[in-house]
Structure formats: structure tokens, C-alpha cells
Protein backbone atom coordinates (compact mmCIF):
# COMPACT_ATOMS: atom_id res chain seq x y z
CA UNK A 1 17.68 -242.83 179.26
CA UNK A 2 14.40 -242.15 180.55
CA UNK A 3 11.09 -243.34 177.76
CA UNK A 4 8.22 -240.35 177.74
CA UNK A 5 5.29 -242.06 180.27
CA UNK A 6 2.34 -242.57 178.50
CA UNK A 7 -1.29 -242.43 180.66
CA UNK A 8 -4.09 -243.52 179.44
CA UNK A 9 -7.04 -241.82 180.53
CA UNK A 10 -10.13 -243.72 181.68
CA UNK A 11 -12.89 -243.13 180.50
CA UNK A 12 -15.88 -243.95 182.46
CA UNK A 13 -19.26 -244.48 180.87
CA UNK A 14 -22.60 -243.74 182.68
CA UNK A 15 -24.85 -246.26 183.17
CA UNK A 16 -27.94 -244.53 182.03
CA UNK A 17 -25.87 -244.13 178.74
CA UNK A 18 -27.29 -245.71 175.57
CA UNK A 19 -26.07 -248.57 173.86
CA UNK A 20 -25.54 -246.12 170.71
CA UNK A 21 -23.26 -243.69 173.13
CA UNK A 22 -20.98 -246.19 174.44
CA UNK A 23 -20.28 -247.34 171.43
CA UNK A 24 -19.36 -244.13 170.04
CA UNK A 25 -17.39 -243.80 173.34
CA UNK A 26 -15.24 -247.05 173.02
CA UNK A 27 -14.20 -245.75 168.95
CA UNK A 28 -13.00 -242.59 170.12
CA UNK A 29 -10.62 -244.01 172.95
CA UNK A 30 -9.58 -246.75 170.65
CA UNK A 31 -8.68 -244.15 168.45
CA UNK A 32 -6.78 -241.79 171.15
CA UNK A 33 -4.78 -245.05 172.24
CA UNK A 34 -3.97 -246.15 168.29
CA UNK A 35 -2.54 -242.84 167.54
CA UNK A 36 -0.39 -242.38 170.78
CA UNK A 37 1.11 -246.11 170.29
CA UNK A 38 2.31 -245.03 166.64
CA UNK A 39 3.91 -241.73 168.28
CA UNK A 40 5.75 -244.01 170.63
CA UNK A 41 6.84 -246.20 168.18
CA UNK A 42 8.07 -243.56 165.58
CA UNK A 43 10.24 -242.15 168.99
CA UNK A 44 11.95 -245.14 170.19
CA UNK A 45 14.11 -245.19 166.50
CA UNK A 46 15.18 -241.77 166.50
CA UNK A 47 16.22 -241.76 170.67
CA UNK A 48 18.19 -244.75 169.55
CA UNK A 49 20.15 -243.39 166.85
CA UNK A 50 21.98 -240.78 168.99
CA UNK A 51 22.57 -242.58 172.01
CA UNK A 52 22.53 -246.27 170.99
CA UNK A 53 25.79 -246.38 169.78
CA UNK A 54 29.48 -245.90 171.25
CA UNK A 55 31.14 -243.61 172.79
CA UNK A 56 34.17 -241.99 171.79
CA UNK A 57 36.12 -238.37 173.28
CA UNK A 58 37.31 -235.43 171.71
CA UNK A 59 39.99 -233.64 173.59
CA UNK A 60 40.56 -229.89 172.72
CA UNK A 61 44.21 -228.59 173.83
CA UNK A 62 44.50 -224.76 174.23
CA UNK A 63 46.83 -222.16 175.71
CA UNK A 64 44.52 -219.67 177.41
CA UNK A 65 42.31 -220.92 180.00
CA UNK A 66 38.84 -220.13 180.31
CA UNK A 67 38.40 -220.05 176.55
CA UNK A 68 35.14 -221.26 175.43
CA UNK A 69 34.58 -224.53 173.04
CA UNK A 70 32.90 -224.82 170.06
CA UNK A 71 31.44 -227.84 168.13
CA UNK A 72 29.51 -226.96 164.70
CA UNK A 73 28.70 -223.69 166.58
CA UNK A 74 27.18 -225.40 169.63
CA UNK A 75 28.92 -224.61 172.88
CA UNK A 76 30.42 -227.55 174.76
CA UNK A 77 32.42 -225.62 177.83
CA UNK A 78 35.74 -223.80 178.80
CA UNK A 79 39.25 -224.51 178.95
CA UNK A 80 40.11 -225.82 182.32
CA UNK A 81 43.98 -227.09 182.93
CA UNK A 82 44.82 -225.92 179.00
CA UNK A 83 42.12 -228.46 177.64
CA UNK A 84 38.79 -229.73 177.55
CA UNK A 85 37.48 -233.35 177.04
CA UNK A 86 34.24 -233.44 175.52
CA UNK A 87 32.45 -237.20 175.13
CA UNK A 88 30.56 -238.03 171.61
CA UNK A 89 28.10 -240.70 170.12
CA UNK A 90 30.12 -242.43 166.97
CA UNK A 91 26.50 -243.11 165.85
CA UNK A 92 25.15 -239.59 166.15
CA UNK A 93 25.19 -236.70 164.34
CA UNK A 94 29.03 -236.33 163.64
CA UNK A 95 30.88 -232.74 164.27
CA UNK A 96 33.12 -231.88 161.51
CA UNK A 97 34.34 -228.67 162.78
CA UNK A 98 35.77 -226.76 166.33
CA UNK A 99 36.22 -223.14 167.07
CA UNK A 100 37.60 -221.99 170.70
CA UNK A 101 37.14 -218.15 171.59
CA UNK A 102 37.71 -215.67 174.66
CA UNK A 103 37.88 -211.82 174.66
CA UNK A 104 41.11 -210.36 173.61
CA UNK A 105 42.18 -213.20 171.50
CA UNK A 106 41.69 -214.04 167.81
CA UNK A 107 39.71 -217.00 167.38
CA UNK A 108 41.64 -220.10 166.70
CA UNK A 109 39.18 -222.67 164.47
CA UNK A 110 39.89 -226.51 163.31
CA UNK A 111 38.08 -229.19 161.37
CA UNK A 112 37.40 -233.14 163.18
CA UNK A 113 37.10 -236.46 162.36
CA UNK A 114 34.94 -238.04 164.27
CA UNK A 115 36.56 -240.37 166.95
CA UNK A 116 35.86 -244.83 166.96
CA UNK A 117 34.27 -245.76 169.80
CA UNK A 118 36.48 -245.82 172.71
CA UNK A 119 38.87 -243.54 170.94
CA UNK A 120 40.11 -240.14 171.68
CA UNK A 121 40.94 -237.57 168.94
CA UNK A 122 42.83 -234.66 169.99
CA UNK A 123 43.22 -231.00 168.75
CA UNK A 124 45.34 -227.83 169.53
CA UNK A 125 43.79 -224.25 169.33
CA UNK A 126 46.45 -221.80 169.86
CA UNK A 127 44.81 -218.36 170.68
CA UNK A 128 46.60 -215.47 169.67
CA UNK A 129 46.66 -212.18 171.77
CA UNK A 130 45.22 -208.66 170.73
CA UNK A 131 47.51 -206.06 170.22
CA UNK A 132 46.24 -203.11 172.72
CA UNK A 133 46.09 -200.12 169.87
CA UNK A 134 48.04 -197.10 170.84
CA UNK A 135 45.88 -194.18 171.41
CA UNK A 136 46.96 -191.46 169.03
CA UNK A 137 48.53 -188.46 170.55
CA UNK A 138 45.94 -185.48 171.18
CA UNK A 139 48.75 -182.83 171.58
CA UNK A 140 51.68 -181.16 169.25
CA UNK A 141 53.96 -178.26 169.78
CA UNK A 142 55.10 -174.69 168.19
CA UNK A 143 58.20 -173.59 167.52
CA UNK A 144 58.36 -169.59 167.24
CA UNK A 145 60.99 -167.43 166.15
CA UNK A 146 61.49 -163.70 165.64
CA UNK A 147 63.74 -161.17 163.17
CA UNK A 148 65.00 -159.49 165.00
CA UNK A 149 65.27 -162.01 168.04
CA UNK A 150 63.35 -160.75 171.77
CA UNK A 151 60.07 -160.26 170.40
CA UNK A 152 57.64 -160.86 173.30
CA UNK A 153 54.75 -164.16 172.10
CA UNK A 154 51.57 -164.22 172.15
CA UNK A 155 49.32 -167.45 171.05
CA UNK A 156 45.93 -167.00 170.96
CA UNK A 157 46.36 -163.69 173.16
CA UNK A 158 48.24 -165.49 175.53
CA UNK A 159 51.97 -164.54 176.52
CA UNK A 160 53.86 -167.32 175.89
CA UNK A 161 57.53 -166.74 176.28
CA UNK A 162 60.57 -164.19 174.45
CA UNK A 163 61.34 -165.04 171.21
CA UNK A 164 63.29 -167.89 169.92
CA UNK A 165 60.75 -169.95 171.83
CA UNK A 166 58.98 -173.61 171.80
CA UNK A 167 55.44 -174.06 172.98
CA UNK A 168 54.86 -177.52 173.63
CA UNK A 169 51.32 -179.37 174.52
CA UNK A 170 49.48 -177.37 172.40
CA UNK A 171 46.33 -179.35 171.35
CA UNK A 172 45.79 -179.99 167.48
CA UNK A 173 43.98 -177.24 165.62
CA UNK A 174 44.34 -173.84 164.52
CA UNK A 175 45.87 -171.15 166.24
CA UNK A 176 47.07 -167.55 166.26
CA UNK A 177 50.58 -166.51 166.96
CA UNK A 178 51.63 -162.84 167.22
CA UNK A 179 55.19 -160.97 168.19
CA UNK A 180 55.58 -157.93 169.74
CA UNK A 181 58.52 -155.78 170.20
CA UNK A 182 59.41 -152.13 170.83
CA UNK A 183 59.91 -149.79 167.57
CA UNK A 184 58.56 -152.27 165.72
CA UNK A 185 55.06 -153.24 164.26
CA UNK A 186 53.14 -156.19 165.39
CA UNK A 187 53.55 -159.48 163.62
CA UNK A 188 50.55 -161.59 163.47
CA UNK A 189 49.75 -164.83 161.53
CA UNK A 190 48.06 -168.02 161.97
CA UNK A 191 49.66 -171.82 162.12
CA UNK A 192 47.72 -175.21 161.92
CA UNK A 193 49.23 -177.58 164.83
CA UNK A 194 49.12 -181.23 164.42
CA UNK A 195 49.22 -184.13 166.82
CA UNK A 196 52.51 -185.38 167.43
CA UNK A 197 54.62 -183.06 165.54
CA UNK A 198 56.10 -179.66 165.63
CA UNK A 199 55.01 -176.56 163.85
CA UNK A 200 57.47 -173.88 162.80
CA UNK A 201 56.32 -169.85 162.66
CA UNK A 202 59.01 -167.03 161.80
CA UNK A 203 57.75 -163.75 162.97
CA UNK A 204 59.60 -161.27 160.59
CA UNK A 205 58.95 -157.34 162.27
CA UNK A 206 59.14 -154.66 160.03
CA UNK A 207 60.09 -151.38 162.30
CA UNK A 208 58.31 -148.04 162.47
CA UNK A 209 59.69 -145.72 160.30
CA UNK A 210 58.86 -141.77 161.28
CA UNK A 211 60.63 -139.05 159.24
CA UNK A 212 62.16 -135.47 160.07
CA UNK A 213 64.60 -132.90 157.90
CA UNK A 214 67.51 -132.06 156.84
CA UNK A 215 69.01 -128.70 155.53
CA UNK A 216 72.30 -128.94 154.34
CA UNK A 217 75.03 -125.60 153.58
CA UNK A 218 78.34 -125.81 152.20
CA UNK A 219 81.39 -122.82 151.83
CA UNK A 220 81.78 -122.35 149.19
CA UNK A 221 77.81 -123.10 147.91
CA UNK A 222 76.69 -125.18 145.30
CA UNK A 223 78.24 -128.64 146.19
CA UNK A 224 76.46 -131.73 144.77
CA UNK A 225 74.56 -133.58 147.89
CA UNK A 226 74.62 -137.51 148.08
CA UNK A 227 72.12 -138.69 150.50
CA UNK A 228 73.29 -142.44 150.87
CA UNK A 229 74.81 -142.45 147.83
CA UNK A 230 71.73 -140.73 145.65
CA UNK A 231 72.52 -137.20 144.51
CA UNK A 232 69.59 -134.70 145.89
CA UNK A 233 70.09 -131.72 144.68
CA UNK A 234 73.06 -128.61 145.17
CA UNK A 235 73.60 -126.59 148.41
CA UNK A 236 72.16 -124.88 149.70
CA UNK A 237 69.19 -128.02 150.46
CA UNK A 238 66.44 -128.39 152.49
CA UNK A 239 65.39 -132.04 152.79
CA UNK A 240 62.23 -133.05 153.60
CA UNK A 241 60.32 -136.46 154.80
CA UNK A 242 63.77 -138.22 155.64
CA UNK A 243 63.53 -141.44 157.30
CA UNK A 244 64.91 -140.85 161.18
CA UNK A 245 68.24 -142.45 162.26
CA UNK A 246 71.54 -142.51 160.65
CA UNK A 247 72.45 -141.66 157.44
CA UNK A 248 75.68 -140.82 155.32
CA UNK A 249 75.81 -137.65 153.55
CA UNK A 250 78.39 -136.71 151.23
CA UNK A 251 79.40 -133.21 149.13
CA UNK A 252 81.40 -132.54 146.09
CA UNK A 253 82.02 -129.72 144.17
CA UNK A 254 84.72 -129.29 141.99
CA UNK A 255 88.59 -127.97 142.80
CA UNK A 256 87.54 -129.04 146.07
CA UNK A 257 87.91 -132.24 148.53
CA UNK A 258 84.76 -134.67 148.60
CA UNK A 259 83.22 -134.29 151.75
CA UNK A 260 81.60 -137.13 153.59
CA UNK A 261 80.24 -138.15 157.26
CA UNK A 262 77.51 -139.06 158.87
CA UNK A 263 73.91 -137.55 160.33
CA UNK A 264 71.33 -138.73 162.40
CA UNK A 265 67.58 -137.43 161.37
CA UNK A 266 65.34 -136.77 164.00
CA UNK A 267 62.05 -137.59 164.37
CA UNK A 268 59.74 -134.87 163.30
CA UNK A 269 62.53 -132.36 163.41
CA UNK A 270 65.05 -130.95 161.46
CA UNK A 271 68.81 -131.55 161.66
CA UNK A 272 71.29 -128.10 159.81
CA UNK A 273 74.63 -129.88 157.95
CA UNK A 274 77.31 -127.51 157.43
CA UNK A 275 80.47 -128.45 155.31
CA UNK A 276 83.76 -126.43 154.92
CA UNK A 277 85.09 -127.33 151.94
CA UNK A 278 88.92 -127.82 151.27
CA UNK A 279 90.54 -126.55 148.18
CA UNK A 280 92.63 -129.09 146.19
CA UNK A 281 95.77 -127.04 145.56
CA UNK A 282 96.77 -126.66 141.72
CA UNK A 283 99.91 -127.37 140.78
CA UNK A 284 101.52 -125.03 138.49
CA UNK A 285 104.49 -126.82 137.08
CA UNK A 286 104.84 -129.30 135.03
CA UNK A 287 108.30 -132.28 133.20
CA UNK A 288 110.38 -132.12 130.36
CA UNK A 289 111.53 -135.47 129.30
CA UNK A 290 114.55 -134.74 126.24
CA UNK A 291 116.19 -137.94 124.93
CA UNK A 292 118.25 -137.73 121.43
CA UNK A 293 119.27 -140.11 119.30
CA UNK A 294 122.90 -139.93 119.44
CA UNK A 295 122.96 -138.69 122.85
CA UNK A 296 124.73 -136.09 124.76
CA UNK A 297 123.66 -133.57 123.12
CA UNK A 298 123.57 -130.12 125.02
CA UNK A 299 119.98 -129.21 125.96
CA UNK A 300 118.95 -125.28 126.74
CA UNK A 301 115.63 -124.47 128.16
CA UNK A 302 114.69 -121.20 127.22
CA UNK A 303 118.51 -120.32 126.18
CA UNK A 304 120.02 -121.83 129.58
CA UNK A 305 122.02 -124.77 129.29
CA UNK A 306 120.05 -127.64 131.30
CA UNK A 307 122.68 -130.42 131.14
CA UNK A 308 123.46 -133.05 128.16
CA UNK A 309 120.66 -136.45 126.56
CA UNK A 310 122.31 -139.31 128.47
CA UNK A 311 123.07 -142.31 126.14
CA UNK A 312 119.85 -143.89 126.62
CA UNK A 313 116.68 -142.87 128.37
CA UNK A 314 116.25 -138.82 129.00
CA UNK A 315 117.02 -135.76 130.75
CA UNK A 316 114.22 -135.13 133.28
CA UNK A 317 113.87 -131.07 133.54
CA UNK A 318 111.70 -130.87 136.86
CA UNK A 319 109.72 -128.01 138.15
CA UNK A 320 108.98 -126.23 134.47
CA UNK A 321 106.45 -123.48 134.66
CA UNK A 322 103.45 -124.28 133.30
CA UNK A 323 103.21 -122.60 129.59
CA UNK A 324 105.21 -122.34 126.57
CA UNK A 325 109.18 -123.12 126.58
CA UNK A 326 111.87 -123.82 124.12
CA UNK A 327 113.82 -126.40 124.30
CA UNK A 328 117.11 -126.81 121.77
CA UNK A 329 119.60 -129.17 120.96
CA UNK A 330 123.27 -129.05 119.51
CA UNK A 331 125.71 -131.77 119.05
CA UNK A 332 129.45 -131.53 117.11
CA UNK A 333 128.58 -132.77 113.76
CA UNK A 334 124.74 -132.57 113.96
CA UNK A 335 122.22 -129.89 112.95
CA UNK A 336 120.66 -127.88 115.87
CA UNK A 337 117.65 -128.47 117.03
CA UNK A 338 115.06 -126.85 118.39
CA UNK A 339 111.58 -126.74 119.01
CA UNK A 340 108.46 -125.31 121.16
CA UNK A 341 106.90 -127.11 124.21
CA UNK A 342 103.68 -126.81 125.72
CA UNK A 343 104.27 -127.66 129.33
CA UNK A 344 100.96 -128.40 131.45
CA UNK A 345 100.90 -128.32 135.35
CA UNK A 346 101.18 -132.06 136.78
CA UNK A 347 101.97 -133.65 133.52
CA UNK A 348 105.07 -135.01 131.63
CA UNK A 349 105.67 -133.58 127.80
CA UNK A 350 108.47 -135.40 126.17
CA UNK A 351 110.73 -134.58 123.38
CA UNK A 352 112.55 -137.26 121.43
CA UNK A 353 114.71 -136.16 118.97
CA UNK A 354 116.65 -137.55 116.18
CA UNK A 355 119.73 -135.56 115.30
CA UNK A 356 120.58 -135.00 111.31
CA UNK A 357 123.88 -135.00 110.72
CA UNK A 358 125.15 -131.63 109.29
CA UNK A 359 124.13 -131.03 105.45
CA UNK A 360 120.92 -133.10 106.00
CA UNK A 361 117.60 -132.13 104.49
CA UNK A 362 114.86 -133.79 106.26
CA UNK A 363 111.73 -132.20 106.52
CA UNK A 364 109.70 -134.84 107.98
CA UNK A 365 109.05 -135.51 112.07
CA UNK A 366 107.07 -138.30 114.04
CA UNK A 367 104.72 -137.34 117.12
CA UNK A 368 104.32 -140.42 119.81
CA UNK A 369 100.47 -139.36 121.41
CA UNK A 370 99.60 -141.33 124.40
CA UNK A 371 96.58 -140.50 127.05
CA UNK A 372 95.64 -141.50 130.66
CA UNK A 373 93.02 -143.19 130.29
CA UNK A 374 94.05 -144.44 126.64
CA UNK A 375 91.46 -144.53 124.13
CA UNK A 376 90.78 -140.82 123.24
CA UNK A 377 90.49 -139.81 119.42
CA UNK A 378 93.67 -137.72 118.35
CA UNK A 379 93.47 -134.93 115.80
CA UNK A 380 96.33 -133.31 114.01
CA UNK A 381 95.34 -129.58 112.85
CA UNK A 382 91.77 -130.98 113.19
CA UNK A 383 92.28 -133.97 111.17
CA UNK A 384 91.77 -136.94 112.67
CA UNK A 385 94.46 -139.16 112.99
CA UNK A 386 93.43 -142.24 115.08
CA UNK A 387 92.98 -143.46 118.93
CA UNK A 388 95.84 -143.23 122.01
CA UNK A 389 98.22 -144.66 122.26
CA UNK A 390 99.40 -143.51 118.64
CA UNK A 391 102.72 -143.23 116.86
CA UNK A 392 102.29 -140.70 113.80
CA UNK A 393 105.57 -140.64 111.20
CA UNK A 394 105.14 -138.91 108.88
CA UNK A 395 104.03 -135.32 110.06
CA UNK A 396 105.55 -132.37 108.13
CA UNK A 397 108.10 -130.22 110.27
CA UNK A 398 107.20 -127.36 112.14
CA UNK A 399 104.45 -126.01 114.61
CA UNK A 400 100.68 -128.28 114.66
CA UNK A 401 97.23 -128.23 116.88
CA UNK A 402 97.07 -130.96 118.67
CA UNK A 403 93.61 -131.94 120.06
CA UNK A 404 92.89 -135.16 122.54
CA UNK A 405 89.17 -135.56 123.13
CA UNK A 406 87.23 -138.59 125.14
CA UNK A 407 83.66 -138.64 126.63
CA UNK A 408 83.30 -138.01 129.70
CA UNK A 409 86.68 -135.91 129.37
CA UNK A 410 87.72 -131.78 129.23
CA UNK A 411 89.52 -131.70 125.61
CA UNK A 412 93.36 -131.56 126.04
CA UNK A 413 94.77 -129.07 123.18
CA UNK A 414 98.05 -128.07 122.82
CA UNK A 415 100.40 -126.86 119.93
CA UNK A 416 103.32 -129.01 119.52
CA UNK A 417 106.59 -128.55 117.67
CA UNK A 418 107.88 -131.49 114.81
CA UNK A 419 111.19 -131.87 114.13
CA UNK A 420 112.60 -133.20 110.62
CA UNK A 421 113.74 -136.52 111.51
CA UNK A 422 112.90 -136.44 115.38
CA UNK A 423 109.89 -137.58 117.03
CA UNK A 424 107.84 -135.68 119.26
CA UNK A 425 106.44 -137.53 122.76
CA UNK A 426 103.10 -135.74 124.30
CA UNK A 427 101.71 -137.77 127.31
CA UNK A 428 98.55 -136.00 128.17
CA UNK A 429 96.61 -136.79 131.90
CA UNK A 430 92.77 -136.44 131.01
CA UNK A 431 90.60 -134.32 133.53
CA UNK A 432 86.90 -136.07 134.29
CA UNK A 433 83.94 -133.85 133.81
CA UNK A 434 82.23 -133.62 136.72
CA UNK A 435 79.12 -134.03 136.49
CA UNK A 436 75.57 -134.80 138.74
CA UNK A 437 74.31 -138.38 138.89
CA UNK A 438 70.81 -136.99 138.61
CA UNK A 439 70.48 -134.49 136.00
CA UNK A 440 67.25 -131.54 135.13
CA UNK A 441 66.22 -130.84 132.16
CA UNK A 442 63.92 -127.93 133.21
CA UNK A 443 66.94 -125.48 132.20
CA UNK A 444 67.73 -126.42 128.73
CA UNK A 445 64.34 -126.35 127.91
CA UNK A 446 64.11 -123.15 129.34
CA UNK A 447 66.91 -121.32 128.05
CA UNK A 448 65.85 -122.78 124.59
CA UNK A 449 62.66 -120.95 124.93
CA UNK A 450 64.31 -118.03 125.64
CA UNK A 451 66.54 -117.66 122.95
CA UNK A 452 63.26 -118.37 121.05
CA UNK A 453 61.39 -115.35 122.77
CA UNK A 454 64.89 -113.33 121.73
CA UNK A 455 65.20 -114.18 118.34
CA UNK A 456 61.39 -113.01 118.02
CA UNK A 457 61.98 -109.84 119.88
CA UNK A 458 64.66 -109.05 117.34
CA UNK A 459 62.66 -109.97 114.08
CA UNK A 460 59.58 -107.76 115.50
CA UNK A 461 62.08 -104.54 116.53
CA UNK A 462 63.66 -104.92 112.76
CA UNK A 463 60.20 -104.96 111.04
């Protein structure tokens, strides 16, 4: 240790001086040399309470090299050979902490106890790396897709590839994705793309739709038209503002095979659809089931003998004229029988019978009514008697109106004959009415006013 020098100037006094002067001269260096002597006194105590006293060593142990060292904040040097031996006074200000720090590490920090003289305390900073961050991705992708599949892609205006297609390092943000395609109109939307992931647009195309014509003719006229299975009017039709391409076309008209196939409209033009129609052939004859209750009885048909009632079930008389026929019954011991059928072309009319025995005075029958489909109201001589399939017993002998009626139905009327103590079988086929699925009601209306305009035609002539 090196003590501060102290000089002392000298001060020289004049000779020509006065007394008076040098005296003033001697106070003031007495003075200077008083006040420096208490400065170097009031040093020497405070030198010798940091380095007066032992000496001890604090050794600092650390993984990274070239880390820097740290005592209460004041920097003592680097990590050299994974540590660093730093000397201190046990008499001098004592350190009570250590932090050791280098770039790209977390700072690893300690507290110390002071070493004894001649001792060594020792300390291990482990320094922990940085994790590098990950940038974060700058670019995601698109993932495009079309109904119906081909459509050319654009993004942003750009071609970008034939639908189904992937558009990859696209750079987050917004964007706009269109699809083009032939016959069709142009899709366009917009899609938000985000870093790292994928963004999904389905281009649905709606397709240009022109129209043209269509005038439709049948033989004979006045077939119902089905355009795609909605009725449009009767033949002849003209057809106007029909959407181009193919469509199924259909005619029906009563006594007469549907007709069906398809036509392609053209665009802007006019297509003629001419249908032949077939006529359903009518049959004209109609069945005679006879069963009797004992059987083999001899049946005639109009006075010719037919054959004999088997035991059980009937006697099937095929190909009977449509119209009325008699049919009659005899069997040894039993009363004859006869009655009147109504026979109808296609359908089956049965007669059950129930043979008195000779002498017997019956005069009561049964009529079996059934219907295709079932369900129609029955009526007896209009009475109403209840709903097919119906089993009346107690209908008085002889000749009745029968009546079958169902919505949606033509009436089926026929006269039947009742037997006393026989029942009667009519099986009657119902025939639809045919009628539009879309229906006017221009023509009632007008026909009502009409008959109106009549009636006050006649009034006025009569007054």
C-alpha cells in the first residue's frame, strides 16, 4: 500500500516584509499544515480497515465459460477453466451475495458467507441455456373444390389449377377465390388464410339455364299433358319459356294407353311432339259363377242347359255377353229356381242359391255385395244399406236396384234378382274417374253465368 505524499509548500518571506506581515504569514501556514495532518490522520484508520486484515478466497464454479462474476453487483471477472477465484479482506466490507451472467443464459444467483482468513469458500452457478423461439410460420394453404368437379381456379385473378385443387404457400390474409367452368355461372367468394393451417372453399356452380318451346299434338286430341310429372294443359299445347335440355313428357286420355317418352328443348327454339294414341280394347263379355246348396243341380243360361252346381264351389259360365241373362235351376225334389243376371264386360256376377225343397214357402233371399276397391256405400232400391264388403239377409224376393258408389269412382248400378232362401253374389270392379291433376275453374263459373243470362232471357220474353 502506497500513503498519499504530503508537500509542504515553503513559504518564503521577503525581507523588506514587516514584522506585522510575517507574523500573519507564519499563522496561516501553521494553519495549512494543522489541517492537512488531521486529514492524514483521519485516512490512515479507514485504509486500514479494508486491507489490514486477512485474506481469505472465494471460488465461483460454473459450467459456461466466459460468464461474468458478480459480487453485491460489482464485477470481479469471467469464468476461465469452469471457475473463478476471487481473493477477499475478512476485515472488509463483507459480500453477502453472487450473481454470474453471459448472453443466452438465465442468470444463475447465490448468497456467501464470508470466508476465515486463509480459507476458501466455494460456490456453483449452473447457467441454464435459452431456448431459441421458433419463428412462427408466415405462410398457410387453400384447399378448393368445385360441384360439379373441373372448374378452372382463380385466386386473386390468378389461375391456379382444375378443380379439386390445393394451393399451398399462400401468405396469411384475405383472399379471393373464383371457379369457372363452361355452361355454368361464375362462382366467386372470399376465404381468410391463416398461418400454418389449411383453409377449405367449395365452389358450388349453378348452370345457365336458357329456355325454348314446345307444342305438343295428340290423335285423337284432347289428351292431358304431364310435363315432368305436372299436368299443363290438353292437346293440342303450345309451351312456352321451357327450360332447354331433356325432359319427360307424358299423355293420357281416357280408353286410351298412357303415353310417355322423352324431349329435348332447344334453346330459343321450338321442338313439335306428336303422339298416336292406342286404344285400350273393351271387352265385351263378362262370368257367371252358379253354386247351389245341395248341388248338382241343372243350370240353363238363357233356356240352354250349361252343365250341373258341383258339390262345392261353382260352375264357371265363361265368355257371357255382356247384358241381361237368365239363369235357372232345377233339382229332383227341390223347387226351380230362377232368376235375372246383370252380366258386365270383365267382371264376375255370382249366383248362390239355396234350393227349397218342394212345398216350401220362403219368400226371403240374401245378396253378398263386395267391390274392388272395398269400401263403397251400397244401396238397395236407393236405401242405403251399409259399406263393401256386405252380406244383406233379409231382402224380400224378387227383382231390386242395386247401386255401388265411391269417390273418386263411376257409380256401378245394376238390377239384381233375390231368390227366397238363396243368396245372391255381385262382385263389382270399380272404374276410376279420370280426372286432371290441375283443374280450371274459369268454366263453371262461366256456364253458371250463362244459365243466369238464360233464365233472364226467359223471364223478360214471358213478361
Amino acid at each position: 500500500m502506497h500513503y498519499p505524499q504530503i508537500i509542504v509548500r515553503k513559504y518564503f518571506i521577503a525581507p523588506e516584509q514587516s514584522l506585522e506581515q510575517r507574523r500573519k504569514i507564519m499563522k496561516s501556514t501553521f494553519l495549512v499544515v494543522a489541517i492537512l495532518v488531521c486529514l492524514i490522520a483521519a485516512a490512515i484508520p479507514a485504509v486500514n480497515a479494508q486491507i489490514g486484515g486477512g485474506e481469505g478466497w472465494i471460488t465461483i464454479h460454473c459450467n459456461v465459460d466466459g460468464a461474468s462474476v458478480y459480487f453485491n453487483g460489482e464485477y470481479k471477472g469471467v469464468i476461465s477453466a469452469n471457475q473463478l477465484t476471487v481473493p477477499v479482506y475478512t476485515t472488509g466490507t463483507p459480500y453477502t451475495s453472487y450473481s454470474v451472467e453471459k448472453s443466452g443464459y438465465y442468470p444463475a444467483s447465490g448468497s456467501i458467507v464470508m470466508p476465515e482468513a486463509g480459507q476458501t469458500r466455494t460456490y456453483t452457478a449452473t447457467l441454464q441455456l435459452m431456448p431459441t423461439p421458433t419463428p412462427a410460420p408466415e405462410y398457410g394453404s387453400i384447399s378448393v373444390d368445385s360441384s360439379p368437379s373441373g372448374a378452372a381456379i382463380y385466386l386473386n385473378g390468378n389461375y391456379r389449377g382444375v378443380a379439386p385443387v390445393t394451393i399451398n404457400a399462400v401468405r396469411a390474409g384475405s383472399y379471393s377465390v373464383s371457379a369457372e367452368m363452361s355452361g355454368y355461372y361464375t362462382y366467386s367468394t372470399t376465404t381468410t388464410v391463416y398461418a400454418g393451417s389449411m383453409s377449405n372453399v367449395y365452389c358450388r356452380l349453378t348452370q345457365m339455364v336458357s329456355t325454348g318451346g314446345l307444342y305438343v299434338t295428340s290423335d285423337p286430341p284432347d289428351a292431358m299433358v304431364y310435363l315432368d310429372a305436372s299436368y299443363r294443359g290438353r292437346t293440342p299445347l303450345t309451351l312456352n319459356n321451357v327450360a332447354t335440355g331433356e325432359h319427360v313428357i307424358e299423355m293420357d286420355l281416357s280408353g286410351y294407353y298412357d303415353w310417355k317418352s322423352t324431349v329435348t328443348v332447344p334453346a330459343g327454339g321450338t321442338r313439335t311432339v306428336s303422339a298416336t294414341l292406342s286404344k285400350i280394347p273393351v271387352s265385351s263379355t263378362g262370368w257367371i259363377y252358379v253354386s247351389s246348396s245341395p248341388g248338382e243341380a241343372t243350370v240353363f243360361l238363357d233356356g240352354a242347359n250349361v252343365g250341373q252346381t258341383p258339390g262345392s264351389g261353382a260352375l264357371k259360365l265363361n265368355n257371357v255377353a255382356a247384358g241381361s241373362h237368365t239363369v235357372k235351376l232345377q233339382l229332383n225334389g227341390y223347387q226351380d229356381y230362377a232368376t235375372s243376371v246383370n252380366v258386365v264386360s270383365a267382371t264376375v256376377s255370382q249366383v248362390d242359391v239355396v234350393l227349397d225343397p218342394a212345398g216350401s214357402t220362403s219368400s226371403i233371399g240374401g245378396l253378398s255385395v263386395s267391390s274392388t276397391p272395398s269400401g263403397a256405400n251400397v244401396y238397395v232400391d236407393n236405401a242405403f244399406q251399409g259399406i263393401t264388403p256386405l252380406t244383406m239377409n233379409d231382402i224380400t224376393a224378387g227383382s231390386h236396384t242395386l247401386l255401388i258408389q265411391m269417390a273418386g269412382y263411376q257409380d256401378y248400378v245394376a238390377t239384381v234378382q233375390v231368390n227366397k232362401g238363396a243368396t245372391n253374389t255381385v262382385s263389382a270392379a270399380l272404374s276410376p274417374v279420370a280426372t286432371p291433376t290441375q283443374k280450371s275453374g274459369a268454366l263453371p263459373v262461366a256456364a253458371g253465368i250463362a244459365l243466369v243470362i238464360i233464365g233472364l232471357s226467359v223471364i223478360h220474353k214471358r213478361n
